[in-house]
PDB file of N, CA and C in Angstrom:
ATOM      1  N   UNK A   1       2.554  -7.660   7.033  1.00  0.00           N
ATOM      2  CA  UNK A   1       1.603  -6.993   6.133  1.00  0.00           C
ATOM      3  C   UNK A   1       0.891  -5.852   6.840  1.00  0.00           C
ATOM      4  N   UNK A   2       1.011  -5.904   8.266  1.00  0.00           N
ATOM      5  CA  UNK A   2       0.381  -4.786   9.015  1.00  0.00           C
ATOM      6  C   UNK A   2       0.544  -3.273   8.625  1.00  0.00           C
ATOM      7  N   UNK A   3       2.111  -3.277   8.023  1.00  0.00           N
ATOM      8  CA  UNK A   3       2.556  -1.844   7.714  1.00  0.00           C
ATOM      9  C   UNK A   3       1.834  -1.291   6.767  1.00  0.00           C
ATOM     10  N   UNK A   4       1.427  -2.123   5.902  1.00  0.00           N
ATOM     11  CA  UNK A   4       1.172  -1.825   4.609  1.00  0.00           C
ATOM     12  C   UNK A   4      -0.962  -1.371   5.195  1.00  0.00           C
ATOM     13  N   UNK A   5      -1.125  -1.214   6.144  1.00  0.00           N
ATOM     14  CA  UNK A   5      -2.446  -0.204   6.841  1.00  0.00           C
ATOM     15  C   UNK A   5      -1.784   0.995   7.475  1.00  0.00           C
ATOM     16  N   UNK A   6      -0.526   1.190   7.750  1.00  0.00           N
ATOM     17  CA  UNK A   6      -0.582   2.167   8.255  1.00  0.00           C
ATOM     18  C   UNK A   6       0.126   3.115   7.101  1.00  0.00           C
ATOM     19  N   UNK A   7       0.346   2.620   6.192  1.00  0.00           N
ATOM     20  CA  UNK A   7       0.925   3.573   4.816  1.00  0.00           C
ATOM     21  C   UNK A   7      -0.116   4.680   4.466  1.00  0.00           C
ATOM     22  N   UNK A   8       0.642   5.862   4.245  1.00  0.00           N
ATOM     23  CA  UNK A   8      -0.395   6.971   4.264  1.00  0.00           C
ATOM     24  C   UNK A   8       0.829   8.082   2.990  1.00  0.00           C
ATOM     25  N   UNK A   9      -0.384   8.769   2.257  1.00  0.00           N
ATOM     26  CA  UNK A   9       0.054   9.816   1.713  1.00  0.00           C
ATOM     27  C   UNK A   9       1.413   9.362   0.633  1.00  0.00           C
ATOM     28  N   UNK A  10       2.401   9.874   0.137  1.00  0.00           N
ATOM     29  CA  UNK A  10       3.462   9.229  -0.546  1.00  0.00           C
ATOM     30  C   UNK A  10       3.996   8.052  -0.108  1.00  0.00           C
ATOM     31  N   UNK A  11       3.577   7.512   0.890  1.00  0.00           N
ATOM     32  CA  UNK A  11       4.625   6.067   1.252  1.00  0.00           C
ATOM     33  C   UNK A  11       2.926   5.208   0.476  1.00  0.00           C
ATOM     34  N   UNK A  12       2.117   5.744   0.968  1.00  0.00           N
ATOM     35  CA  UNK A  12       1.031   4.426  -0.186  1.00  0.00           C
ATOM     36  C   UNK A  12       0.788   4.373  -1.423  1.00  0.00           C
ATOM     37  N   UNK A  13       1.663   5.871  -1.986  1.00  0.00           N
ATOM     38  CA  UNK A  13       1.792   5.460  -3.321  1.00  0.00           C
ATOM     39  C   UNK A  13       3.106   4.701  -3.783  1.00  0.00           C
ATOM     40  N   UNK A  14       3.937   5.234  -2.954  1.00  0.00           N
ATOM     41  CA  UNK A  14       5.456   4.570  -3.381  1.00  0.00           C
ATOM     42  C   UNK A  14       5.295   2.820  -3.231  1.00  0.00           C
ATOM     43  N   UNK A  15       4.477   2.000  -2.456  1.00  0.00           N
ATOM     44  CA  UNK A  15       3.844   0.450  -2.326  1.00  0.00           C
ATOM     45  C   UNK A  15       3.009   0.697  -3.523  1.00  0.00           C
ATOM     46  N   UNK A  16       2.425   1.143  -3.758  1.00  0.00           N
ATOM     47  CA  UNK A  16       1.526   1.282  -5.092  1.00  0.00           C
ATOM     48  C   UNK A  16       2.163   0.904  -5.949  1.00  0.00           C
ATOM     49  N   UNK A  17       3.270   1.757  -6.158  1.00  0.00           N
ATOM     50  CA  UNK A  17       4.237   0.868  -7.412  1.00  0.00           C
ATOM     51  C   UNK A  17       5.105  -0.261  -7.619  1.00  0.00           C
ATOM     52  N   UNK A  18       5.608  -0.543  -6.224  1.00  0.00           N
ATOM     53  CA  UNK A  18       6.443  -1.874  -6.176  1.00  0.00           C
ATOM     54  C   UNK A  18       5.042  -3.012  -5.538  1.00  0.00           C
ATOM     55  N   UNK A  19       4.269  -2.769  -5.101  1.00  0.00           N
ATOM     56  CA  UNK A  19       3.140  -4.423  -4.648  1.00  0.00           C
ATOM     57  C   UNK A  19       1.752  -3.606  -5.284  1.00  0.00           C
ATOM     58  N   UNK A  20       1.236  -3.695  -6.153  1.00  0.00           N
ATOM     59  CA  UNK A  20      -0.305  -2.907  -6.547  1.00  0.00           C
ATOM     60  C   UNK A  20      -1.170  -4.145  -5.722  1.00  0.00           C
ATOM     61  N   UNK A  21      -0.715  -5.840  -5.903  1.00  0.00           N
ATOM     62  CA  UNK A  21      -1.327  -6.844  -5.745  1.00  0.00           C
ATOM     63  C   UNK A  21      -1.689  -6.415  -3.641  1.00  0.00           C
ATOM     64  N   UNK A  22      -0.776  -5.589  -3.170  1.00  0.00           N
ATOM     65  CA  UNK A  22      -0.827  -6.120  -2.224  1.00  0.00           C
ATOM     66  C   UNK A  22      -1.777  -4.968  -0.954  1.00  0.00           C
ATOM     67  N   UNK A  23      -1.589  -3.620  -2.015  1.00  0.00           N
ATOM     68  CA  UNK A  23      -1.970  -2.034  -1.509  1.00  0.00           C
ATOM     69  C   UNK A  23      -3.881  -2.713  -2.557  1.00  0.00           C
ATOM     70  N   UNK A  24      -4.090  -3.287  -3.128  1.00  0.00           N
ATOM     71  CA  UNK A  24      -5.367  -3.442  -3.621  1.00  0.00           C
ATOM     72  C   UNK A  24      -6.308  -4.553  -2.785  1.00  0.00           C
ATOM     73  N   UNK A  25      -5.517  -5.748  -1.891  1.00  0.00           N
ATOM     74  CA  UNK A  25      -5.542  -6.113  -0.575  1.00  0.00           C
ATOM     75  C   UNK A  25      -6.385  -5.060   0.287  1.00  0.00           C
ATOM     76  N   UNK A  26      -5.412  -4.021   0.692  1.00  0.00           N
ATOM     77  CA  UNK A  26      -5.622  -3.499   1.872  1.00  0.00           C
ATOM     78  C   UNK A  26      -6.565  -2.132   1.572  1.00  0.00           C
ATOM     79  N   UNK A  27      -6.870  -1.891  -0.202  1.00  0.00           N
ATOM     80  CA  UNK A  27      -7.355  -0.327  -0.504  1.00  0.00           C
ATOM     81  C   UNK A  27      -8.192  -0.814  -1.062  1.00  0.00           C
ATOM     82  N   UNK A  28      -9.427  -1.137  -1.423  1.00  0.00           N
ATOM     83  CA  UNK A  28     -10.509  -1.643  -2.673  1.00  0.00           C
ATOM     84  C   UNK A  28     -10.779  -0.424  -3.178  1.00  0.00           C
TER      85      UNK A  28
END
């Protein structure tokens, strides 16, 4: 799950759409 902090710019939106449950975890 670590990766999903270093996601930045289009790769945190592209997790945005396949895990919202999991980028709303790591983004409030």
């Amino acid at each position: 799950m670590g990766k999903y902090i270093e996601l930045t710019g289009a790769d945190f939106e592209a997790t945005l759409s396949e895990g919202v449950s999991l980028v709303d975890f790591w983004a409030p």
